[in-house]
PDB file of N, CA and C in Angstrom:
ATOM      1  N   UNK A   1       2.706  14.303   8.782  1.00  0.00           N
ATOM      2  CA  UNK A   1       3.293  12.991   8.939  1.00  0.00           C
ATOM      3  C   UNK A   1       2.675  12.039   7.908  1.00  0.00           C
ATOM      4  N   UNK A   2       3.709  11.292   7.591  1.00  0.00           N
ATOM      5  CA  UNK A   2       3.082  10.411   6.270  1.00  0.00           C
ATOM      6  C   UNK A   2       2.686   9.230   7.104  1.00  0.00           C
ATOM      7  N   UNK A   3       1.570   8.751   6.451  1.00  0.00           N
ATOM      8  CA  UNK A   3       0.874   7.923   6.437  1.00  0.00           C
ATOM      9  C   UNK A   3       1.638   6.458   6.209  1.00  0.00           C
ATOM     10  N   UNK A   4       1.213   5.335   6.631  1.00  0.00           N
ATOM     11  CA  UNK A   4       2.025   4.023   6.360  1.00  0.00           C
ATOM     12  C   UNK A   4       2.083   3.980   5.056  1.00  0.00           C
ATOM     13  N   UNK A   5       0.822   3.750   4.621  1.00  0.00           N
ATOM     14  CA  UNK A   5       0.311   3.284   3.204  1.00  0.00           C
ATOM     15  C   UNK A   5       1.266   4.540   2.278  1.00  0.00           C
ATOM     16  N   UNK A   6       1.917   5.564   2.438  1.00  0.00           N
ATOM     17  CA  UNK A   6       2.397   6.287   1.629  1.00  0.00           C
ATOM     18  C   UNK A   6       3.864   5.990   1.945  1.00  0.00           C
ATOM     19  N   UNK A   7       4.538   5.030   2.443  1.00  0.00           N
ATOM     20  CA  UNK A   7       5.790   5.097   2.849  1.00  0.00           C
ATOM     21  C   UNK A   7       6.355   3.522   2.089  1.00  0.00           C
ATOM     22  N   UNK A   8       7.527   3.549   0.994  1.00  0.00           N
ATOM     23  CA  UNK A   8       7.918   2.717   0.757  1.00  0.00           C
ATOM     24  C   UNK A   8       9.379   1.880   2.033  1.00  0.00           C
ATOM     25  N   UNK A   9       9.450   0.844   1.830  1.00  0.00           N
ATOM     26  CA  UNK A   9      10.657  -0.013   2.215  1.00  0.00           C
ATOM     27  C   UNK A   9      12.183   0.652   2.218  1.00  0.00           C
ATOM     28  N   UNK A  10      12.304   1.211   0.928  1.00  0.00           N
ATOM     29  CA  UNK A  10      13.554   1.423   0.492  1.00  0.00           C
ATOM     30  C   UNK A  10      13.899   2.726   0.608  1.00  0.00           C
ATOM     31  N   UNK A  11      15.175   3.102   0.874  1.00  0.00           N
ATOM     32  CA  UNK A  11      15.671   4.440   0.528  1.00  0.00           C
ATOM     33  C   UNK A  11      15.871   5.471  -0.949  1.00  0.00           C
ATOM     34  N   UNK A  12      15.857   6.377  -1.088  1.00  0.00           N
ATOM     35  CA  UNK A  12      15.606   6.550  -2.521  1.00  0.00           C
ATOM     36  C   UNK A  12      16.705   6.401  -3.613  1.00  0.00           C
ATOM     37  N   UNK A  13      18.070   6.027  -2.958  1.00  0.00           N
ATOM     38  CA  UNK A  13      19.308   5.393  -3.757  1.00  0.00           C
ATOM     39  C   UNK A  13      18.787   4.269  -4.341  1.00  0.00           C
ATOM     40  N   UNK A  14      18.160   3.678  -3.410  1.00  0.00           N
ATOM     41  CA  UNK A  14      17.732   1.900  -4.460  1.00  0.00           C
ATOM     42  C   UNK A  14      16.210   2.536  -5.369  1.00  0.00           C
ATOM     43  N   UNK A  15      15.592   3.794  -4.283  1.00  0.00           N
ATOM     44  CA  UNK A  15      14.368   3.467  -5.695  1.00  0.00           C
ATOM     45  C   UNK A  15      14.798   4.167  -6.707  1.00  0.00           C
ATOM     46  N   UNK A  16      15.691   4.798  -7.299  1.00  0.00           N
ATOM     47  CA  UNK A  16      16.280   5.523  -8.320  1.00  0.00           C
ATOM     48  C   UNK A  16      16.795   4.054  -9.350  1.00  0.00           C
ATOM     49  N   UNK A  17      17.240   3.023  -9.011  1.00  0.00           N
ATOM     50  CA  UNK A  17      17.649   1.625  -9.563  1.00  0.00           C
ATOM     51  C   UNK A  17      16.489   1.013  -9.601  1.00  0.00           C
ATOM     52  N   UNK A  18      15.625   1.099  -8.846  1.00  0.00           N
ATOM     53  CA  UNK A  18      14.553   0.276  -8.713  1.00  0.00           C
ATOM     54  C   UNK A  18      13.443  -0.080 -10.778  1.00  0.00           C
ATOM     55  N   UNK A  19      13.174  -1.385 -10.317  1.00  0.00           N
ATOM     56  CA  UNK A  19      12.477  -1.576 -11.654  1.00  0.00           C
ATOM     57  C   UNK A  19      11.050  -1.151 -11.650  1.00  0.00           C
ATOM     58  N   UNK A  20      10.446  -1.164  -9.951  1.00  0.00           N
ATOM     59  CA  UNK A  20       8.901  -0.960  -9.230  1.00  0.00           C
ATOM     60  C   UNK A  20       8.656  -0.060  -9.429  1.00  0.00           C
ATOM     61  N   UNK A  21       9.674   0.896  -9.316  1.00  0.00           N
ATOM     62  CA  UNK A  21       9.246   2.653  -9.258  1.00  0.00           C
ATOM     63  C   UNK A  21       9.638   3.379 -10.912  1.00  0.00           C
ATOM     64  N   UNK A  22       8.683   3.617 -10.915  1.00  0.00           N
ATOM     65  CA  UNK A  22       8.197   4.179 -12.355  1.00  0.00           C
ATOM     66  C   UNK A  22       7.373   5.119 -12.506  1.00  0.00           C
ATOM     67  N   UNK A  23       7.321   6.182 -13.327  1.00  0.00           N
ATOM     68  CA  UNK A  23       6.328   6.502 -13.309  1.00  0.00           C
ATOM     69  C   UNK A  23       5.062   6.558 -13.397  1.00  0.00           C
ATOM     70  N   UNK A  24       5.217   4.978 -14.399  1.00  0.00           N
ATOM     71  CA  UNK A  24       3.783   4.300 -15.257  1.00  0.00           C
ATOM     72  C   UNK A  24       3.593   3.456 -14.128  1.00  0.00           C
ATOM     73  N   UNK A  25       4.715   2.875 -13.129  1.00  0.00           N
ATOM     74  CA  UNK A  25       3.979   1.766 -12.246  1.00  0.00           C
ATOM     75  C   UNK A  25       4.538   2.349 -10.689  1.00  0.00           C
ATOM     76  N   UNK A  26       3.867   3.046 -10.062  1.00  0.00           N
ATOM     77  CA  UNK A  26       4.487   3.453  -9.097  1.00  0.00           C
ATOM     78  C   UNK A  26       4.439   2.266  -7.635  1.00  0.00           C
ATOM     79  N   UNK A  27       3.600   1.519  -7.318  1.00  0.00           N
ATOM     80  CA  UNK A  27       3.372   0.652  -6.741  1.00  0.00           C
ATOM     81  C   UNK A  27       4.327  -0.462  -6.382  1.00  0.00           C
ATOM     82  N   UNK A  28       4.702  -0.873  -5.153  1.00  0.00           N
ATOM     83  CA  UNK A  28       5.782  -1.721  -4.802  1.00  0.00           C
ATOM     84  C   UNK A  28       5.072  -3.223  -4.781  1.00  0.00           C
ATOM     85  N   UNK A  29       5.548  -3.912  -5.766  1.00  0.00           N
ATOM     86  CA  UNK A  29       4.499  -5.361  -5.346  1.00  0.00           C
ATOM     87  C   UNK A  29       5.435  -6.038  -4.344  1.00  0.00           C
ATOM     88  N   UNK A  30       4.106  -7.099  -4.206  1.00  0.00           N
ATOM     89  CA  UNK A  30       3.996  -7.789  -3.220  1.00  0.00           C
ATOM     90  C   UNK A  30       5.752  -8.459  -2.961  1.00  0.00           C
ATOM     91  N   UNK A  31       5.579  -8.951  -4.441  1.00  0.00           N
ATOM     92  CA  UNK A  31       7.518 -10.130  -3.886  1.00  0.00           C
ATOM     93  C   UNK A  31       8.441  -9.014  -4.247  1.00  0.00           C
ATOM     94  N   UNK A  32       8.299  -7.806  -3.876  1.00  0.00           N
ATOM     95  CA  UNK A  32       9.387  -7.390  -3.227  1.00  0.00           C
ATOM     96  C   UNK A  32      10.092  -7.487  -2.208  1.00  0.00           C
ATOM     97  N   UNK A  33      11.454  -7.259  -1.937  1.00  0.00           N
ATOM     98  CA  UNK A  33      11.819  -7.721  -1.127  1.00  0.00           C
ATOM     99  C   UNK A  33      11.435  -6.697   0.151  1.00  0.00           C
ATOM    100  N   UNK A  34      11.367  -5.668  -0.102  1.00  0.00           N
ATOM    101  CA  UNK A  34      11.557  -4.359   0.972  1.00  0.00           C
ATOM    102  C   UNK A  34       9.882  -3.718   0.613  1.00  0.00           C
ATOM    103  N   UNK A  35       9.017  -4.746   0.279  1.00  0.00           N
ATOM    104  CA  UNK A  35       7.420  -4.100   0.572  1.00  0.00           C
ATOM    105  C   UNK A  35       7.245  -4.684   1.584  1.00  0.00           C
ATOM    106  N   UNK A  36       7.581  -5.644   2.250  1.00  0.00           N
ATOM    107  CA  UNK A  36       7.330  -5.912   3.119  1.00  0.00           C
ATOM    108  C   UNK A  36       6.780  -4.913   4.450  1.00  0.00           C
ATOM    109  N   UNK A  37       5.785  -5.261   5.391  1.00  0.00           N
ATOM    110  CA  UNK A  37       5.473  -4.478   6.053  1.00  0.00           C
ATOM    111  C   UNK A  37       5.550  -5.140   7.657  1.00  0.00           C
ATOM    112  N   UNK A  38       6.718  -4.081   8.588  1.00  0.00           N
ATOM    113  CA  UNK A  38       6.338  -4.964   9.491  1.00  0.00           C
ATOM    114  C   UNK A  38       6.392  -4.360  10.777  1.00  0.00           C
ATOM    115  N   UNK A  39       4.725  -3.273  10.471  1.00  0.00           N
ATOM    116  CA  UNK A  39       4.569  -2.208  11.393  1.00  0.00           C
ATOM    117  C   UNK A  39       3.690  -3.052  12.382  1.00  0.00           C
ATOM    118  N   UNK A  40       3.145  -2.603  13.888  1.00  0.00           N
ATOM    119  CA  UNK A  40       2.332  -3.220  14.250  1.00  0.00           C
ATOM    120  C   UNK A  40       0.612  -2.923  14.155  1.00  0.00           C
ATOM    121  N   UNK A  41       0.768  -2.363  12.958  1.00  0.00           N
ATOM    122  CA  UNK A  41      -0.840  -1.962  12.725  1.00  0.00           C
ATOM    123  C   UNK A  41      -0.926  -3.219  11.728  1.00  0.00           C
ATOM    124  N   UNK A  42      -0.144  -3.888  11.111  1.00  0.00           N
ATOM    125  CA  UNK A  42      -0.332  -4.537  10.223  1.00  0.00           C
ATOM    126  C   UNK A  42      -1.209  -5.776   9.853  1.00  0.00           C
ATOM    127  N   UNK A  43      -2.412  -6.156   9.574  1.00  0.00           N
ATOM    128  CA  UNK A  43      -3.489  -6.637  10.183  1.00  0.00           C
ATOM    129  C   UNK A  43      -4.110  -7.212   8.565  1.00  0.00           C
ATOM    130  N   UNK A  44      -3.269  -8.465   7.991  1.00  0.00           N
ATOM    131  CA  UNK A  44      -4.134  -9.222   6.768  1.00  0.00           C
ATOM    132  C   UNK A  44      -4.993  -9.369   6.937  1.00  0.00           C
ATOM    133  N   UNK A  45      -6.098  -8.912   6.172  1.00  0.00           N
ATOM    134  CA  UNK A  45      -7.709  -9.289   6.284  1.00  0.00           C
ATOM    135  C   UNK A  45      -8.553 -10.128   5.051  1.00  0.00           C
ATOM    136  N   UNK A  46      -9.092 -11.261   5.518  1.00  0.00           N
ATOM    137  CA  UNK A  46     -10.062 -11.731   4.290  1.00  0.00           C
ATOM    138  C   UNK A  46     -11.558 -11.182   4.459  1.00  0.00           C
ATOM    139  N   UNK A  47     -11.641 -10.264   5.154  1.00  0.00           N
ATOM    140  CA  UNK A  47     -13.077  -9.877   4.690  1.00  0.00           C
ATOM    141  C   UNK A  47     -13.352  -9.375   3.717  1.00  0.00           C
ATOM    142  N   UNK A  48     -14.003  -9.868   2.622  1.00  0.00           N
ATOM    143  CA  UNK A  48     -14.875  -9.576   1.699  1.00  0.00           C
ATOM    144  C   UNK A  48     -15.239  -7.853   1.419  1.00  0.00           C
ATOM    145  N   UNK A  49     -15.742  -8.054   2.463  1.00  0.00           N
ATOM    146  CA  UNK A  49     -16.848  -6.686   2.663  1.00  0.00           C
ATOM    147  C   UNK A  49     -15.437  -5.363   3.096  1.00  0.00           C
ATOM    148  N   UNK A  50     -14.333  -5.833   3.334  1.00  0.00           N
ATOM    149  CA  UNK A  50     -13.117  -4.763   3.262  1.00  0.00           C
ATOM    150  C   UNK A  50     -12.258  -4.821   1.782  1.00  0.00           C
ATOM    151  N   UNK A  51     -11.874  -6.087   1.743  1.00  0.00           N
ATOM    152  CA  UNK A  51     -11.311  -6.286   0.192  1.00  0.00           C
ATOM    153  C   UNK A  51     -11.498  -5.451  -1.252  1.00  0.00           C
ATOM    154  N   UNK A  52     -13.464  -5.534  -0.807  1.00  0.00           N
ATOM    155  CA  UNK A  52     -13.851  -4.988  -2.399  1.00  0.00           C
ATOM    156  C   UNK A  52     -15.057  -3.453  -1.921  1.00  0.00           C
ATOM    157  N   UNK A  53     -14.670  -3.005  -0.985  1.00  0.00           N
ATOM    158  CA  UNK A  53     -15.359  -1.835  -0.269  1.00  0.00           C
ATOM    159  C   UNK A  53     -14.797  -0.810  -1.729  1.00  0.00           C
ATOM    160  N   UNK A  54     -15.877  -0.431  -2.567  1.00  0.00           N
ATOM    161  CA  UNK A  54     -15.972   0.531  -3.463  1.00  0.00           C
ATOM    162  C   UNK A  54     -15.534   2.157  -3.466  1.00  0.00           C
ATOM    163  N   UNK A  55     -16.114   2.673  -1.707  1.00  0.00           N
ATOM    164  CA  UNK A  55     -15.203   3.403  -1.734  1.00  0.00           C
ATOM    165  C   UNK A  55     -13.844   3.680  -1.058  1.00  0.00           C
ATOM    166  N   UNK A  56     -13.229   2.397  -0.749  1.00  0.00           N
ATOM    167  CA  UNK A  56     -11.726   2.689  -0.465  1.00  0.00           C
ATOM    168  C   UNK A  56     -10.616   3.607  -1.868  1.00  0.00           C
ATOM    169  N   UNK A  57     -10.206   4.526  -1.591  1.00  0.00           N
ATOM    170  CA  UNK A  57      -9.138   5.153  -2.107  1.00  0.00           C
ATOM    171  C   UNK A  57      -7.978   4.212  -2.298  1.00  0.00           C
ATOM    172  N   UNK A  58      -7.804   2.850  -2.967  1.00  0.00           N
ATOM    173  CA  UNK A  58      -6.706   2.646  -3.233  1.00  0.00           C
ATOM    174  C   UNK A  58      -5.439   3.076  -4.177  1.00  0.00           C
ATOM    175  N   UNK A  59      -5.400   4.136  -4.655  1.00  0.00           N
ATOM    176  CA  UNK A  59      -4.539   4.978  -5.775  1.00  0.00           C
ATOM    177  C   UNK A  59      -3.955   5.579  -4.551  1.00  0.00           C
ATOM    178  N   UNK A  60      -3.907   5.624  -3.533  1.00  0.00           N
ATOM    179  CA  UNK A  60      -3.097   6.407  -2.373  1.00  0.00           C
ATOM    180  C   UNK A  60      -1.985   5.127  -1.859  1.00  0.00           C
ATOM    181  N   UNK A  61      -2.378   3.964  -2.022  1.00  0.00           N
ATOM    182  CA  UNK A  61      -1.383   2.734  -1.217  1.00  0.00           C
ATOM    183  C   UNK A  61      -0.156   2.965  -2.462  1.00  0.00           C
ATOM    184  N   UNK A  62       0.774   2.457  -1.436  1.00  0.00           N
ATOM    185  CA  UNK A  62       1.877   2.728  -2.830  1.00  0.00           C
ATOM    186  C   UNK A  62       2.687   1.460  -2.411  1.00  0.00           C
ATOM    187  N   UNK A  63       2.204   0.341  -1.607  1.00  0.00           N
ATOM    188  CA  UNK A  63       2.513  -0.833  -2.061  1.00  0.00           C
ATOM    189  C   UNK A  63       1.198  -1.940  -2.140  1.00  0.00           C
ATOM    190  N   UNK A  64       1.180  -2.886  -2.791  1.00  0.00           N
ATOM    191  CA  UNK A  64       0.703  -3.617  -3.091  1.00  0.00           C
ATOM    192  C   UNK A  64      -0.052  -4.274  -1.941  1.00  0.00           C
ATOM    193  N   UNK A  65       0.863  -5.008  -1.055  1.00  0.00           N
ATOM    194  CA  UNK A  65       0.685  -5.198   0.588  1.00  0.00           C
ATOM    195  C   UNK A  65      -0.484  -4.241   1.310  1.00  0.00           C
ATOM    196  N   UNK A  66      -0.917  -3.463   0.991  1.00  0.00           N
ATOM    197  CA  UNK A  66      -1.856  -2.470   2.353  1.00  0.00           C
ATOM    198  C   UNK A  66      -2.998  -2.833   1.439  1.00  0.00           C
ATOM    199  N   UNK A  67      -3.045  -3.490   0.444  1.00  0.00           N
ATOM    200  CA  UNK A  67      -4.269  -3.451  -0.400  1.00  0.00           C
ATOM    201  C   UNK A  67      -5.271  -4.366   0.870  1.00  0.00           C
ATOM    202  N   UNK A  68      -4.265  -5.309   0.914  1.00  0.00           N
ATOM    203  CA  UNK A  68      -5.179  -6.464   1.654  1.00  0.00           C
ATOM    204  C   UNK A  68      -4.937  -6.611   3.485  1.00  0.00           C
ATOM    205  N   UNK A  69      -5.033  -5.183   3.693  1.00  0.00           N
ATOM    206  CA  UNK A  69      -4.706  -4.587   5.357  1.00  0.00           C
ATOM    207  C   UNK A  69      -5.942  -4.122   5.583  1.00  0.00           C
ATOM    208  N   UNK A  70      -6.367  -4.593   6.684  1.00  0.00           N
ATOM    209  CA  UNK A  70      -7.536  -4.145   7.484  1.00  0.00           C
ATOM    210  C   UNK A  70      -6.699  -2.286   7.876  1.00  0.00           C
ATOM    211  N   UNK A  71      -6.028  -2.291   8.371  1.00  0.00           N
ATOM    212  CA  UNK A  71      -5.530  -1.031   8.759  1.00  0.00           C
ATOM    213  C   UNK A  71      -5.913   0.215   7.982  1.00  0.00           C
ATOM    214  N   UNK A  72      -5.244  -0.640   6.956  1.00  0.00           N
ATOM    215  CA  UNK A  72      -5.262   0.745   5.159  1.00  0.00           C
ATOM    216  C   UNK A  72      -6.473   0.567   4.947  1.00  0.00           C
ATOM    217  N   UNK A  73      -7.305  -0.362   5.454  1.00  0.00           N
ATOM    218  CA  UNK A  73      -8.817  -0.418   4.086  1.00  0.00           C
ATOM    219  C   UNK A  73      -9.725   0.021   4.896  1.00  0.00           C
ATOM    220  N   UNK A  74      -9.565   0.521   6.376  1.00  0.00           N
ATOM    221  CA  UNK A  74     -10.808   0.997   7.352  1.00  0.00           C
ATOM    222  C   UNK A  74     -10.025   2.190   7.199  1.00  0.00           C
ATOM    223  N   UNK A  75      -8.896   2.645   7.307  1.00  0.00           N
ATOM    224  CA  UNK A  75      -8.537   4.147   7.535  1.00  0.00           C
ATOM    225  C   UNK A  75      -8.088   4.958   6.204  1.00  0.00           C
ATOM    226  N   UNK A  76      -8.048   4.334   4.863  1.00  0.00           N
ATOM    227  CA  UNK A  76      -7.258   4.910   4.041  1.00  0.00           C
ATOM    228  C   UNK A  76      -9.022   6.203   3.134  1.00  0.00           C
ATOM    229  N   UNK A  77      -8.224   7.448   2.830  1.00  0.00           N
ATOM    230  CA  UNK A  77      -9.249   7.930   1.937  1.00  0.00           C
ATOM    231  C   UNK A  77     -10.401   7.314   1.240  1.00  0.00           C
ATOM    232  N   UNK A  78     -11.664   7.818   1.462  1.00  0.00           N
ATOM    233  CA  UNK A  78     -12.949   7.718   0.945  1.00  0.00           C
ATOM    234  C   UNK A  78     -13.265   8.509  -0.468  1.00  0.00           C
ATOM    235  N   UNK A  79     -13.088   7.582  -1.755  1.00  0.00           N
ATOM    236  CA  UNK A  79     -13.937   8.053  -2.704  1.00  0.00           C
ATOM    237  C   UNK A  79     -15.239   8.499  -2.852  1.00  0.00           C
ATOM    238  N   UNK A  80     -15.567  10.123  -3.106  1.00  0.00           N
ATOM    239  CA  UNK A  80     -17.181  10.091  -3.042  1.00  0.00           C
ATOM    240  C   UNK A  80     -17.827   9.879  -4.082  1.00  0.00           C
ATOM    241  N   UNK A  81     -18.755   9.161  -4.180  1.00  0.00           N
ATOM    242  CA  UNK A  81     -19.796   8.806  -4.810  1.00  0.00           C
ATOM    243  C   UNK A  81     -20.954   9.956  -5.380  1.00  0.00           C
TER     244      UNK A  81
END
C-alpha cells in the first residue's frame, strides 16, 4: 500500500499534460491545484526541530505539501548517517 507522501492529486491523464511532472522535476508544488492534501493525518507543523531534521528522507515526498507535515516528517524514511 502506498504511502500518502507517494500519492499524487491527479489521475495520470492530467499528469501526462501536466507541466509538474517531469522527469527533471517530479514534485507537485505547493499552488497546485490538486497537491492539495486533505487526508486526516494531515498535520502543518512549525517545529523547527521537524522542518530541518537531517535525517528525514525527503526525495520520497512527491509533493511539496508533506514537506512541512508533521505526519510525513515523523514517519517518512530515515537517511543513515
Amino acid at each position: 500500500m502506498a504511502k500518502c507522501w507517494e500519492q499524487r492529486g491527479c489521475d495520470e491523464e492530467m499528469q501526462a499534460e501536466c507541466l509538474h511532472h517531469t522527469k527533471f522535476n517530479d514534485r507537485c508544488p505547493t499552488k497546485c491545484n490538486f497537491a492539495d492534501c486533505d487526508r486526516p493525518t494531515r498535520e502543518v507543523t512549525g517545529d523547527p526541530a521537524l522542518i530541518f531534521d537531517p535525517t528525514v528522507d525527503r526525495s520520497v515526498a512527491i509533493k511539496e505539501e508533506c514537506l512541512h507535515c508533521a505526519f510525513f516528517l515523523t514517519r517518512a524514511p530515515r537517511i543513515q548517517e
